[in-house]
PDB file of N, CA and C in Angstrom:
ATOM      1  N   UNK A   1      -9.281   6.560  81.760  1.00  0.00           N
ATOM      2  CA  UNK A   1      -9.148   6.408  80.363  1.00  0.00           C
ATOM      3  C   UNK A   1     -10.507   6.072  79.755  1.00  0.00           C
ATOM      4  N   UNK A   2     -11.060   6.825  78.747  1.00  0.00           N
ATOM      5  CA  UNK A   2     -12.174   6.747  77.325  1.00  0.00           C
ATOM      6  C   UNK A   2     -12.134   5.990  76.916  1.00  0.00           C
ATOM      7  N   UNK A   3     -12.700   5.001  76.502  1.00  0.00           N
ATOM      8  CA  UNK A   3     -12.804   4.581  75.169  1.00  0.00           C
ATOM      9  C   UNK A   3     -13.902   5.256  74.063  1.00  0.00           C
ATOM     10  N   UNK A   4     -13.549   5.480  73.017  1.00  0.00           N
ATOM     11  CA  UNK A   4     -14.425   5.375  71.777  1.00  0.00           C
ATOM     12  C   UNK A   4     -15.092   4.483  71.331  1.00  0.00           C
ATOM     13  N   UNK A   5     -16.336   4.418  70.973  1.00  0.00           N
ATOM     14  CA  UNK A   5     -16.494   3.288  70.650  1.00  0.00           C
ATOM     15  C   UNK A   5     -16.107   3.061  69.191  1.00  0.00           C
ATOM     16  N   UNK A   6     -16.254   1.536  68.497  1.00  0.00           N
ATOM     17  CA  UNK A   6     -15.464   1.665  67.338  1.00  0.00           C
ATOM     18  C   UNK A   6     -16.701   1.569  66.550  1.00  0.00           C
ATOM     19  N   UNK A   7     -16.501   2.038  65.598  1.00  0.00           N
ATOM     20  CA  UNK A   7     -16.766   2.177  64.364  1.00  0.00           C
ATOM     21  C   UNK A   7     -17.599   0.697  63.588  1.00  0.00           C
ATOM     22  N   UNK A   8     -19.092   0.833  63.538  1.00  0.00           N
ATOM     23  CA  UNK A   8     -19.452  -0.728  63.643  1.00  0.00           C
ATOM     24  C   UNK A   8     -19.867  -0.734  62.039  1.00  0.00           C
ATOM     25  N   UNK A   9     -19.120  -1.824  61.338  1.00  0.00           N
ATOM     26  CA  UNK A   9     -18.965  -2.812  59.975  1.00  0.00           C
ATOM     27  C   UNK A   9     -20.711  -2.902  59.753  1.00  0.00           C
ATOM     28  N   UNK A  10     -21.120  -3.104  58.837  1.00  0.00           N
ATOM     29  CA  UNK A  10     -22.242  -4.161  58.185  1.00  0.00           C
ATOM     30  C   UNK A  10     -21.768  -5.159  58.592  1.00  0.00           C
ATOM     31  N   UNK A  11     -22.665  -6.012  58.406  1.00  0.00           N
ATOM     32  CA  UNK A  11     -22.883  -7.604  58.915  1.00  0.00           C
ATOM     33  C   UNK A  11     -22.280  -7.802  56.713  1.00  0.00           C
ATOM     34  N   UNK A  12     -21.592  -8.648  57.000  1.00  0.00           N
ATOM     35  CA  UNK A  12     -21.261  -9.665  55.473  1.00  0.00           C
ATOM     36  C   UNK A  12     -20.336  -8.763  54.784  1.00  0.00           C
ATOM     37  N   UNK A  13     -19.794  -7.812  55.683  1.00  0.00           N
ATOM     38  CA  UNK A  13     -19.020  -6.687  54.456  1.00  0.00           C
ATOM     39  C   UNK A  13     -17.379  -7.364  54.765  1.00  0.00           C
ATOM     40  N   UNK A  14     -17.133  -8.952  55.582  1.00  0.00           N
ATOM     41  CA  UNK A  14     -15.894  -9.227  55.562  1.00  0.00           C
ATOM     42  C   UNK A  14     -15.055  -9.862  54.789  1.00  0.00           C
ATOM     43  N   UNK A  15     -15.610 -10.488  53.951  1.00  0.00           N
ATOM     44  CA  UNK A  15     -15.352 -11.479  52.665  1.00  0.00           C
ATOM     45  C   UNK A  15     -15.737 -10.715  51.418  1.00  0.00           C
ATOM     46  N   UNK A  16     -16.054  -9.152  51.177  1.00  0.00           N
ATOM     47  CA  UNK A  16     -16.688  -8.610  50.330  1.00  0.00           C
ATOM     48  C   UNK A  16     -15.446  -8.183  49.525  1.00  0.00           C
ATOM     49  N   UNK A  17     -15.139  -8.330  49.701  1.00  0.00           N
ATOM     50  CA  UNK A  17     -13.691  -7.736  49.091  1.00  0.00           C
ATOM     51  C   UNK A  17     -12.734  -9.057  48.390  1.00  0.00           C
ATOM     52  N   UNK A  18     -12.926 -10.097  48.931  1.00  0.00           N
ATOM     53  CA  UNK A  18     -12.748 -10.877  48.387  1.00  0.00           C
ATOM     54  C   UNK A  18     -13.265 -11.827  47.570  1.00  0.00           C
ATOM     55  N   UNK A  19     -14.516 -11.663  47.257  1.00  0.00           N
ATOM     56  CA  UNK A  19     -15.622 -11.640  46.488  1.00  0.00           C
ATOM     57  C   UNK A  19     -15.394 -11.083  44.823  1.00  0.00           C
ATOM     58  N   UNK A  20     -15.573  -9.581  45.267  1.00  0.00           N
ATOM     59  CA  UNK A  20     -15.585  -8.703  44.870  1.00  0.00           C
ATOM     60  C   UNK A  20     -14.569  -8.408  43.134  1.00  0.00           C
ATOM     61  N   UNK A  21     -13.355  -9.130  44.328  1.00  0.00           N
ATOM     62  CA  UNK A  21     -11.851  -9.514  43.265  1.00  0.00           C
ATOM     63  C   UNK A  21     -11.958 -11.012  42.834  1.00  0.00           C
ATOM     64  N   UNK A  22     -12.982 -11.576  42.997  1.00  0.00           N
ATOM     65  CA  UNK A  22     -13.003 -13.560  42.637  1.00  0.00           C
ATOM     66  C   UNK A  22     -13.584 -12.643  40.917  1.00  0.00           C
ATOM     67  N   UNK A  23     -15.224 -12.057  41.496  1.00  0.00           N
ATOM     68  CA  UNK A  23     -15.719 -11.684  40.469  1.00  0.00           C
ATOM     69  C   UNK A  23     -15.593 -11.071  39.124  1.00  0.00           C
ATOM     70  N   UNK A  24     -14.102 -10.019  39.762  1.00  0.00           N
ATOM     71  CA  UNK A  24     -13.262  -9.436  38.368  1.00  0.00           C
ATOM     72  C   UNK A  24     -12.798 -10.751  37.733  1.00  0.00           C
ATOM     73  N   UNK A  25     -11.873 -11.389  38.290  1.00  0.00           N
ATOM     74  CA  UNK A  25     -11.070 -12.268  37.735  1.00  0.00           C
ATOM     75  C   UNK A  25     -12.116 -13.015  36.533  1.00  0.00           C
ATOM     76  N   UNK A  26     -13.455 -13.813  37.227  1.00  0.00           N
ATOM     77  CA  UNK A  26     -14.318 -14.286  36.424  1.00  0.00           C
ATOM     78  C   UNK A  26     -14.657 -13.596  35.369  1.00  0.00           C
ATOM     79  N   UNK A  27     -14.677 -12.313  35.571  1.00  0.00           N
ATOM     80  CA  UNK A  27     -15.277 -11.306  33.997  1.00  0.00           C
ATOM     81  C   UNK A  27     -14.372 -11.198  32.951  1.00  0.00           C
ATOM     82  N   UNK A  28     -12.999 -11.099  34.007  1.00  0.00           N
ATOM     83  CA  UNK A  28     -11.403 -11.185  32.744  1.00  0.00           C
ATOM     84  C   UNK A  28     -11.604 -12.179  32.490  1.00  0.00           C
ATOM     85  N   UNK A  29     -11.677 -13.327  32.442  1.00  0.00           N
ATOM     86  CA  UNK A  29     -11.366 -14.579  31.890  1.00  0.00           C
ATOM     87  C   UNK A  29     -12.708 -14.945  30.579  1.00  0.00           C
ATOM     88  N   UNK A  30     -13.583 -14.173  31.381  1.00  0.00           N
ATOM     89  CA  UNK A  30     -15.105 -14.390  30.044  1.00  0.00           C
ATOM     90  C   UNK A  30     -14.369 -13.662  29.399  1.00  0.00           C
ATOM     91  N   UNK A  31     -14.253 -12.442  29.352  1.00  0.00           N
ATOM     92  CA  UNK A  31     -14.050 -11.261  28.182  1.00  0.00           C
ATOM     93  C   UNK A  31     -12.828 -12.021  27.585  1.00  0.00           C
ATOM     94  N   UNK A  32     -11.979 -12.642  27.669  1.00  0.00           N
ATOM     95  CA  UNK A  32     -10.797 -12.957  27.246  1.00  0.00           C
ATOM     96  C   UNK A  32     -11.098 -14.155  26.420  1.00  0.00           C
ATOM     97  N   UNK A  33     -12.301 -15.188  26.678  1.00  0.00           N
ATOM     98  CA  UNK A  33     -12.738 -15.921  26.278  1.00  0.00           C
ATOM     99  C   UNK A  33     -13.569 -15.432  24.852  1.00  0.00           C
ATOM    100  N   UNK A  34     -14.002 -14.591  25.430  1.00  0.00           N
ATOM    101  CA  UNK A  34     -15.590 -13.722  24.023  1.00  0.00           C
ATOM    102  C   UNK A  34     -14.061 -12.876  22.805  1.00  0.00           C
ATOM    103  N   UNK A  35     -13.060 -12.425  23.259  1.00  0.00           N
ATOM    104  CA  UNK A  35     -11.984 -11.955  22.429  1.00  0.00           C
ATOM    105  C   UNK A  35     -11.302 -13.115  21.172  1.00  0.00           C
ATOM    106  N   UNK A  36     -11.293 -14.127  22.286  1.00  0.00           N
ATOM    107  CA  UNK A  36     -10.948 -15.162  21.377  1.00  0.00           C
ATOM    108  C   UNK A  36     -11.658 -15.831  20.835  1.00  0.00           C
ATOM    109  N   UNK A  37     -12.927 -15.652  20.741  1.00  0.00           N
ATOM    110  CA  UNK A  37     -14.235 -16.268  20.149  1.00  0.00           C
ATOM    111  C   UNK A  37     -14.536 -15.592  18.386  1.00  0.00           C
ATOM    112  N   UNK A  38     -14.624 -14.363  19.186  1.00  0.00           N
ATOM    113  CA  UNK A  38     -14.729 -13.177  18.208  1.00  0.00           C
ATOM    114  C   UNK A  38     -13.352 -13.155  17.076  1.00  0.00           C
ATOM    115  N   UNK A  39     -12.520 -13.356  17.590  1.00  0.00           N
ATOM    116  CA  UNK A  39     -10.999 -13.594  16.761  1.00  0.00           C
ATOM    117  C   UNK A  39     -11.751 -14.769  15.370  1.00  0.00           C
ATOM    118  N   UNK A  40     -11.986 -15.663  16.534  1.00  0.00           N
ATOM    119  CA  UNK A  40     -12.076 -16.525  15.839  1.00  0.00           C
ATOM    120  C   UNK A  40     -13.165 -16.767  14.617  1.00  0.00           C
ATOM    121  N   UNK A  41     -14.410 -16.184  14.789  1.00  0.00           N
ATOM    122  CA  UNK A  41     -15.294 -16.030  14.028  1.00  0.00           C
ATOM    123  C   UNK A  41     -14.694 -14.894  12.806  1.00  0.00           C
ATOM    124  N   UNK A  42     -13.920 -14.033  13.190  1.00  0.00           N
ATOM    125  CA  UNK A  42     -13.572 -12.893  12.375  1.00  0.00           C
ATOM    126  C   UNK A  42     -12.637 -13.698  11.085  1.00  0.00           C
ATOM    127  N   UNK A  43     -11.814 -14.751  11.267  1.00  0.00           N
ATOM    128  CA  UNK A  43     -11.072 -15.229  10.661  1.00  0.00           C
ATOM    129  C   UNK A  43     -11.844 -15.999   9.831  1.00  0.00           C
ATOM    130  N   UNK A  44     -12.945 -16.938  10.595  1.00  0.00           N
ATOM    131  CA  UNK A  44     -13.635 -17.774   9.822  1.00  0.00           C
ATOM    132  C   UNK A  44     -14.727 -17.071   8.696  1.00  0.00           C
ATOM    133  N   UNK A  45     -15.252 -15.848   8.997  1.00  0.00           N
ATOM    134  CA  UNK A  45     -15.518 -14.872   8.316  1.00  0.00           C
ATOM    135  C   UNK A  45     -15.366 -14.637   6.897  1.00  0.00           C
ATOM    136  N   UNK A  46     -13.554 -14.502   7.266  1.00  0.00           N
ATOM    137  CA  UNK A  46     -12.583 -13.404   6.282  1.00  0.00           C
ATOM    138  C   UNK A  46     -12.022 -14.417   5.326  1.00  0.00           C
ATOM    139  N   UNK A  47     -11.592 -16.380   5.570  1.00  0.00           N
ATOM    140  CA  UNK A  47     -11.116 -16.282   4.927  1.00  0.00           C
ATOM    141  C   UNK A  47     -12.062 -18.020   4.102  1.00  0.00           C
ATOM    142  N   UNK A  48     -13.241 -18.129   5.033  1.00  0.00           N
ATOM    143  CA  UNK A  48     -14.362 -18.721   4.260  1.00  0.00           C
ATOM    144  C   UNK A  48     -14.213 -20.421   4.951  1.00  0.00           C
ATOM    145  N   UNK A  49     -14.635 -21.327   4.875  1.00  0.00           N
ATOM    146  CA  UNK A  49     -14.941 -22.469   5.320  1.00  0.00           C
ATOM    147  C   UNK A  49     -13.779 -23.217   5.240  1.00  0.00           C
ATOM    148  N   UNK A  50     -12.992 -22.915   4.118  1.00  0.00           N
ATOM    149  CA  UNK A  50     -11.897 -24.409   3.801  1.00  0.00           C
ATOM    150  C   UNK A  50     -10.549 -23.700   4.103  1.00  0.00           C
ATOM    151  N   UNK A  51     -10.409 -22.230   4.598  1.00  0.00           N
ATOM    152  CA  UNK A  51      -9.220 -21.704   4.752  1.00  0.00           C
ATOM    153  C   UNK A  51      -9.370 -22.095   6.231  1.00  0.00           C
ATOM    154  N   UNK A  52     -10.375 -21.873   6.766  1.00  0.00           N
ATOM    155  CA  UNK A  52     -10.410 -21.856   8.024  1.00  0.00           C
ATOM    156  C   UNK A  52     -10.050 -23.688   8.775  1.00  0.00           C
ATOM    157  N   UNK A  53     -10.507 -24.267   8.020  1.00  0.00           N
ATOM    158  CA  UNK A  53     -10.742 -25.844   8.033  1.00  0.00           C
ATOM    159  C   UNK A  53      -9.243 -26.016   7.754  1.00  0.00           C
ATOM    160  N   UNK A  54      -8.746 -25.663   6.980  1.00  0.00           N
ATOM    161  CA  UNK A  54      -7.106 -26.500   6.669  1.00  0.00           C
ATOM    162  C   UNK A  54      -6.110 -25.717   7.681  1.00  0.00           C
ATOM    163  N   UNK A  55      -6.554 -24.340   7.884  1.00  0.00           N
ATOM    164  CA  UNK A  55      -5.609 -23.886   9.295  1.00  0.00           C
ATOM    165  C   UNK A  55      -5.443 -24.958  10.619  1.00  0.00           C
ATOM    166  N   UNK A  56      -7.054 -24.861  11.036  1.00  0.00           N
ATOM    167  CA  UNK A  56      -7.644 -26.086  11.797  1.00  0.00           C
ATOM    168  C   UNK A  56      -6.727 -27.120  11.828  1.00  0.00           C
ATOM    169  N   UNK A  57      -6.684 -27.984  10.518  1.00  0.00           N
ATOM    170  CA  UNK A  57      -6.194 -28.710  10.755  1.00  0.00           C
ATOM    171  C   UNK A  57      -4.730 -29.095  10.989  1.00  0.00           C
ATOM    172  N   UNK A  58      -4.372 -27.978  10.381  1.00  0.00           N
ATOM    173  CA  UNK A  58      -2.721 -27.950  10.601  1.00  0.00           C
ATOM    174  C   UNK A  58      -2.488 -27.815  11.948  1.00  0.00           C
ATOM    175  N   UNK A  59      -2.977 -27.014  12.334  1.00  0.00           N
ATOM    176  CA  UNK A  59      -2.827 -26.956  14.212  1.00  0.00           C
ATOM    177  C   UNK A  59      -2.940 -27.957  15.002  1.00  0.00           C
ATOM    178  N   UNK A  60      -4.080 -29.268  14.524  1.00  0.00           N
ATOM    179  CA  UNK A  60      -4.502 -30.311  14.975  1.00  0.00           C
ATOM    180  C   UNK A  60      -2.981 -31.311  14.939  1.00  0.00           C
ATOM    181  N   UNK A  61      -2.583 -31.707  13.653  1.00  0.00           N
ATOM    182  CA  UNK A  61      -1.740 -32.091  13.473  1.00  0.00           C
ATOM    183  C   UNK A  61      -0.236 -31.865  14.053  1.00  0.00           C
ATOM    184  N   UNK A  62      -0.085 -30.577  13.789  1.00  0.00           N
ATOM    185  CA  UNK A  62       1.286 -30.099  14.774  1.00  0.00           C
ATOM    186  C   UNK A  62       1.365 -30.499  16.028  1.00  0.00           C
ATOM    187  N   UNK A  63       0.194 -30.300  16.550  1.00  0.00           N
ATOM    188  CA  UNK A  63       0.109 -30.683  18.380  1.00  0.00           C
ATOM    189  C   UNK A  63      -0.305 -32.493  17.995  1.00  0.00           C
ATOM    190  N   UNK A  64      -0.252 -33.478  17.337  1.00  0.00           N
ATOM    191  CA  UNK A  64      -0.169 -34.919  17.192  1.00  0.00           C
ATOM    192  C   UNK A  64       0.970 -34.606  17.223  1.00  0.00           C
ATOM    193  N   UNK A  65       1.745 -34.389  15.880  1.00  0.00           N
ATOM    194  CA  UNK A  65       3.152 -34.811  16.129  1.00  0.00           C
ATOM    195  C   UNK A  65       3.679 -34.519  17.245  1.00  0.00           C
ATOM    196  N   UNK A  66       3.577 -33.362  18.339  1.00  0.00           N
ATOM    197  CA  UNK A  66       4.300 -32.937  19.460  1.00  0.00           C
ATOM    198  C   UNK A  66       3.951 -33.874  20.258  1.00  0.00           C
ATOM    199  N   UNK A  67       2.359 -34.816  20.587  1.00  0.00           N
ATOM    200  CA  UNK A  67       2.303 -35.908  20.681  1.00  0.00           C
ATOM    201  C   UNK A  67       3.140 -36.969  20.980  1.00  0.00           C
ATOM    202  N   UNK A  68       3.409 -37.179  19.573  1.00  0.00           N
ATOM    203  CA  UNK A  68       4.403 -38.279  19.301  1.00  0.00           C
ATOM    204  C   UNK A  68       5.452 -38.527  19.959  1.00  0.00           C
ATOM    205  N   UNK A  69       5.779 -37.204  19.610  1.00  0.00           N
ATOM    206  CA  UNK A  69       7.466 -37.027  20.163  1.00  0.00           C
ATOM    207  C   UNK A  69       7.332 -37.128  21.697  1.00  0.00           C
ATOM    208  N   UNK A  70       6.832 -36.550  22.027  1.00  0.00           N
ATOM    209  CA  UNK A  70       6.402 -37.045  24.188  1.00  0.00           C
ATOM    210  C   UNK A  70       6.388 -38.094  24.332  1.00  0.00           C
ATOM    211  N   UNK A  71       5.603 -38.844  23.605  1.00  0.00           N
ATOM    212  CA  UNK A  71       5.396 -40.396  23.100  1.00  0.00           C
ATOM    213  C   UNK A  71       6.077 -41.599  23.261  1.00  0.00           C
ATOM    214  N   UNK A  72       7.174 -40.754  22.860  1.00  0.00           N
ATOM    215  CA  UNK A  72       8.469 -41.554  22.151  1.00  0.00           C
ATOM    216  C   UNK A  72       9.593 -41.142  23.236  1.00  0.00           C
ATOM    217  N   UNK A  73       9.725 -40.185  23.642  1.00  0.00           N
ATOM    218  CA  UNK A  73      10.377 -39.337  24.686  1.00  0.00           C
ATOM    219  C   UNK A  73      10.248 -40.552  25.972  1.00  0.00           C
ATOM    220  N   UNK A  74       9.161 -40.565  25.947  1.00  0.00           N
ATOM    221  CA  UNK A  74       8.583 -41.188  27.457  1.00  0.00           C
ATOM    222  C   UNK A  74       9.012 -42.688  27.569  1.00  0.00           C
ATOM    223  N   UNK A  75       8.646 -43.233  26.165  1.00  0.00           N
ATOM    224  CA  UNK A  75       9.052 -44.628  26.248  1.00  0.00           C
ATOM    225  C   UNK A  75      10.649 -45.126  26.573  1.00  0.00           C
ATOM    226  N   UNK A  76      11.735 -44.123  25.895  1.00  0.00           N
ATOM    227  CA  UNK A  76      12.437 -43.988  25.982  1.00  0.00           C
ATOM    228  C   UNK A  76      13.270 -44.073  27.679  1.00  0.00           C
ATOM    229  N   UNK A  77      12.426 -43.045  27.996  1.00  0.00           N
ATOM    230  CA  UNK A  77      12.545 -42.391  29.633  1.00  0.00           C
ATOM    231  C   UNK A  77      12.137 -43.936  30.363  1.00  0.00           C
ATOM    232  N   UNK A  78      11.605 -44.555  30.251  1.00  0.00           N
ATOM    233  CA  UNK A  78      10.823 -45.697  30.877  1.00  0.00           C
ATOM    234  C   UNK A  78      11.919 -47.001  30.476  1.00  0.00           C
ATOM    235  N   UNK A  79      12.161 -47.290  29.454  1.00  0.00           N
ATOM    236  CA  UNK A  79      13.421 -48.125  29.178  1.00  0.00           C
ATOM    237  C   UNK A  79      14.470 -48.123  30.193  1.00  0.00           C
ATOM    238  N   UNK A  80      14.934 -46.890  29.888  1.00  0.00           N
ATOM    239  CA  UNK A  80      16.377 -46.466  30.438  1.00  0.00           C
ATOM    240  C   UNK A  80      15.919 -46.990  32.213  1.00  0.00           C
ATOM    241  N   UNK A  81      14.955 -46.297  32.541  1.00  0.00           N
ATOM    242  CA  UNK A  81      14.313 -46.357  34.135  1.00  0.00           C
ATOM    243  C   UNK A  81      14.649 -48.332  34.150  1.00  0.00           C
ATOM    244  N   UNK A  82      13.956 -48.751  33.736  1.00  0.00           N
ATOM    245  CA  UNK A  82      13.718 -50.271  33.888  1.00  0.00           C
ATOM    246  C   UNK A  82      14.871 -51.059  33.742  1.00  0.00           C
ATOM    247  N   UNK A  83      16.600 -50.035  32.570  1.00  0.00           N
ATOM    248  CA  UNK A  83      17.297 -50.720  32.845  1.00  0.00           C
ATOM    249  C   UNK A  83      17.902 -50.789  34.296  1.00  0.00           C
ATOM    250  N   UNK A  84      18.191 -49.545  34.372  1.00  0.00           N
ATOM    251  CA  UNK A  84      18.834 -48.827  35.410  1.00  0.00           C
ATOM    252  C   UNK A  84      18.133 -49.865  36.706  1.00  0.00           C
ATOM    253  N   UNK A  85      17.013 -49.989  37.064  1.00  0.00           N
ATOM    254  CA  UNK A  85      16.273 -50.774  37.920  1.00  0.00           C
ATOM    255  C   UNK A  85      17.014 -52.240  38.014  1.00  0.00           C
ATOM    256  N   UNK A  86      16.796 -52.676  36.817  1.00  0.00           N
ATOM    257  CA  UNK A  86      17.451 -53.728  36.413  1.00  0.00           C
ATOM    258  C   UNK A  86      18.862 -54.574  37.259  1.00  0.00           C
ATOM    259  N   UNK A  87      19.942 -53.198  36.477  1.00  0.00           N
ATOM    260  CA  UNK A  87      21.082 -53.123  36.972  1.00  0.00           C
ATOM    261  C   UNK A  87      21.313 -53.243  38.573  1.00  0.00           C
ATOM    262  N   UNK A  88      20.484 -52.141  39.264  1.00  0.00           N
ATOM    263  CA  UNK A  88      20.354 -51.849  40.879  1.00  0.00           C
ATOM    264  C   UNK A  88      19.970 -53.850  41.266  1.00  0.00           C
ATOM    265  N   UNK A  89      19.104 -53.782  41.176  1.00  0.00           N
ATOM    266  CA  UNK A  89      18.447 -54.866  41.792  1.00  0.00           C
ATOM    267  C   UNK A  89      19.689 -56.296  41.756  1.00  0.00           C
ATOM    268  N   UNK A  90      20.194 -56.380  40.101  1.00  0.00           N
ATOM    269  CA  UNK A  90      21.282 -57.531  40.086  1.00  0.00           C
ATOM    270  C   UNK A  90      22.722 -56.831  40.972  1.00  0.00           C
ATOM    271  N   UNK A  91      22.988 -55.524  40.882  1.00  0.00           N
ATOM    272  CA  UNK A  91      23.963 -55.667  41.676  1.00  0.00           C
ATOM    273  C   UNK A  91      23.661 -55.435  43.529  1.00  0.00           C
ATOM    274  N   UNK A  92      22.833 -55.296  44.027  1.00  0.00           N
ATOM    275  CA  UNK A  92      22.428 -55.857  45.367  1.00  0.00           C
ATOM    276  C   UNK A  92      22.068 -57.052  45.913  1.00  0.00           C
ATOM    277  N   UNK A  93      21.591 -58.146  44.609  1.00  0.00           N
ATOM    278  CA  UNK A  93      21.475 -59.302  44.568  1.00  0.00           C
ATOM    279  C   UNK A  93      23.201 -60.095  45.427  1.00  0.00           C
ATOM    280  N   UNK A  94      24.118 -59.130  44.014  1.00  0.00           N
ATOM    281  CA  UNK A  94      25.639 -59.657  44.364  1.00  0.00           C
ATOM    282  C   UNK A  94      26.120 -59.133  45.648  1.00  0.00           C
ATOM    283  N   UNK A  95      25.792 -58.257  46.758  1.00  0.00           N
ATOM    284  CA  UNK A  95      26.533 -57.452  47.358  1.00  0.00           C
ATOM    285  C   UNK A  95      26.749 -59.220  48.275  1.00  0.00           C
ATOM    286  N   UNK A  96      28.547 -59.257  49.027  1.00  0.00           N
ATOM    287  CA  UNK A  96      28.071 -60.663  49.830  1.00  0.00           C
ATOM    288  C   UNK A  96      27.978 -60.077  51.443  1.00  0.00           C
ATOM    289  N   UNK A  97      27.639 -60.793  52.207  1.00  0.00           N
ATOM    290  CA  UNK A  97      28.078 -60.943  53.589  1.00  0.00           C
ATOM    291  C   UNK A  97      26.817 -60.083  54.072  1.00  0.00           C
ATOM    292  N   UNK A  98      26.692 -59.324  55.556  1.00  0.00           N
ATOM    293  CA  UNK A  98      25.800 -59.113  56.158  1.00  0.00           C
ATOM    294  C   UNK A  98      25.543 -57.864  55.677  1.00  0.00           C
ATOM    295  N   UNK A  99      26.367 -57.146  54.782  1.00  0.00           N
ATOM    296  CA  UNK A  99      25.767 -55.966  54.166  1.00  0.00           C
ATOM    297  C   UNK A  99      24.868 -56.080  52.909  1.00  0.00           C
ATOM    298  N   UNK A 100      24.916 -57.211  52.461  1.00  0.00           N
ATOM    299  CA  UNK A 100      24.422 -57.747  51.286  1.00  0.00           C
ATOM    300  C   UNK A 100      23.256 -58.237  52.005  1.00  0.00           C
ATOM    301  N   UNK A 101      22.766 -59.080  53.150  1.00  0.00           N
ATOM    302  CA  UNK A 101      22.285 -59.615  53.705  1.00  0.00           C
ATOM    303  C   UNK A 101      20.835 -58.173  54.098  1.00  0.00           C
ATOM    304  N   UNK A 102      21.790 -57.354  54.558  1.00  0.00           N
ATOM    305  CA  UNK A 102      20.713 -56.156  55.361  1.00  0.00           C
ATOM    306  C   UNK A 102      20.097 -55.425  53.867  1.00  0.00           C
ATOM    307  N   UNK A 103      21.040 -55.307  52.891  1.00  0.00           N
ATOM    308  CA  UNK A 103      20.093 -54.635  51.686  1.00  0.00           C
ATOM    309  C   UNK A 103      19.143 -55.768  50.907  1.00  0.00           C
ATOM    310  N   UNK A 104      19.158 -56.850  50.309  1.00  0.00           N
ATOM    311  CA  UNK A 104      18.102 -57.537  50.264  1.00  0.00           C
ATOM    312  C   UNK A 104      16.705 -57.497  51.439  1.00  0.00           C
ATOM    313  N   UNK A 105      17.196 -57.537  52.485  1.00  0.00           N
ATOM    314  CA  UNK A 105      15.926 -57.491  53.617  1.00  0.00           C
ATOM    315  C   UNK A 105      15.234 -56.377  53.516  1.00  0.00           C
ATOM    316  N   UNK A 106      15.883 -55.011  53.168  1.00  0.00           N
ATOM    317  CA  UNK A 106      15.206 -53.453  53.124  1.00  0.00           C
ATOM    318  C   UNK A 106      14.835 -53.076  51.467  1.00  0.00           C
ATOM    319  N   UNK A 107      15.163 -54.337  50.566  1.00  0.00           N
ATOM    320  CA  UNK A 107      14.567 -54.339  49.257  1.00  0.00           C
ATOM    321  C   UNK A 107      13.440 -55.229  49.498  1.00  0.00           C
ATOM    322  N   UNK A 108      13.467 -56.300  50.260  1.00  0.00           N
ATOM    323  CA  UNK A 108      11.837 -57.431  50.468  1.00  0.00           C
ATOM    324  C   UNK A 108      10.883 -56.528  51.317  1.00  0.00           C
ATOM    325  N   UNK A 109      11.452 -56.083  52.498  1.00  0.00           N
ATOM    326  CA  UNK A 109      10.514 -54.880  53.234  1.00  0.00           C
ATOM    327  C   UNK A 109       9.907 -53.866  52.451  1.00  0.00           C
ATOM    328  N   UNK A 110      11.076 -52.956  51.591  1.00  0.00           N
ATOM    329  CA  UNK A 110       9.936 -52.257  50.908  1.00  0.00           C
ATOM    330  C   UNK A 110       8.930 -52.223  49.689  1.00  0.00           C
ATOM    331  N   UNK A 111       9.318 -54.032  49.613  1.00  0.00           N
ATOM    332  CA  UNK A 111       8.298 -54.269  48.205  1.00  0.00           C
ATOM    333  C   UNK A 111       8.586 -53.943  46.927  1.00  0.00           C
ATOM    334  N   UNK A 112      10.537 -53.869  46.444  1.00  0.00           N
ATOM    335  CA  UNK A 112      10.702 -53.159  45.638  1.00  0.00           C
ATOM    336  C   UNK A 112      11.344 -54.508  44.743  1.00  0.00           C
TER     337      UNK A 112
END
C-alpha cells in the first residue's frame, strides 16, 4: 500500500478563518455604528438644535421613568422576600422536638 503524500497547509492558515469572520463581525458592528451616527446627525441637521434637544430629552426621561418603575418593582420584590424570610425563620423557630431541633442546627450551620 501507497501513500500520497498530503497536501501541505501554510504555516498560520489555521485560525484564519476564524479571524477572518471575528473581522467581518467588527466591520458590521462599525458600519452599523457610522449608520446610526449618520441617522443621527441627519436629524440633527433637518430639524435644528432645540428639536433635536427636546426629542433628546424626552427619550432621557422615558427611560427615568422606566427607571422608577424597576425601582419600585424591586423594592417591592425585596419586601415581600424579607417577609416571606421572616415568616420561614419564625415558623422553624416553632417546629418542636428533634425535628425542630435538626432544622435550627442546618439554619445555624448554614449561616442563614
Amino acid at each position: 500500500m501507497i501513500r500520497t503524500p498530503r497536501p501541505m497547509k501554510p504555516k498560520g492558515a489555521k485560525g484564519q478563518g476564524r479571524r477572518v469572520a471575528q473581522l467581518e463581525a467588527e466591520l458590521a458592528e462599525a458600519r452599523a455604528k457610522l449608520a446610526k451616527a449618520e441617522a443621527s446627525l441627519r436629524a440633527f441637521e433637518k430639524g435644528g438644535v432645540e428639536a433635536y434637544a427636546a426629542r433628546r430629552i424626552a427619550e432621557l426621561e422615558e427611560g427615568q421613568q422606566v427607571a422608577r418603575g424597576q425601582a419600585v418593582e424591586a423594592a417591592v420584590a425585596k419586601s415581600r422576600a424579607e417577609g416571606e424570610l421572616k415568616t420561614l425563620r419564625d415558623a422553624i423557630a416553632k417546629v418542636p422536638g428533634i425535628h425542630g431541633w435538626l432544622l435550627r442546627r442546618a439554619v445555624k450551620k448554614a449561616g442563614l
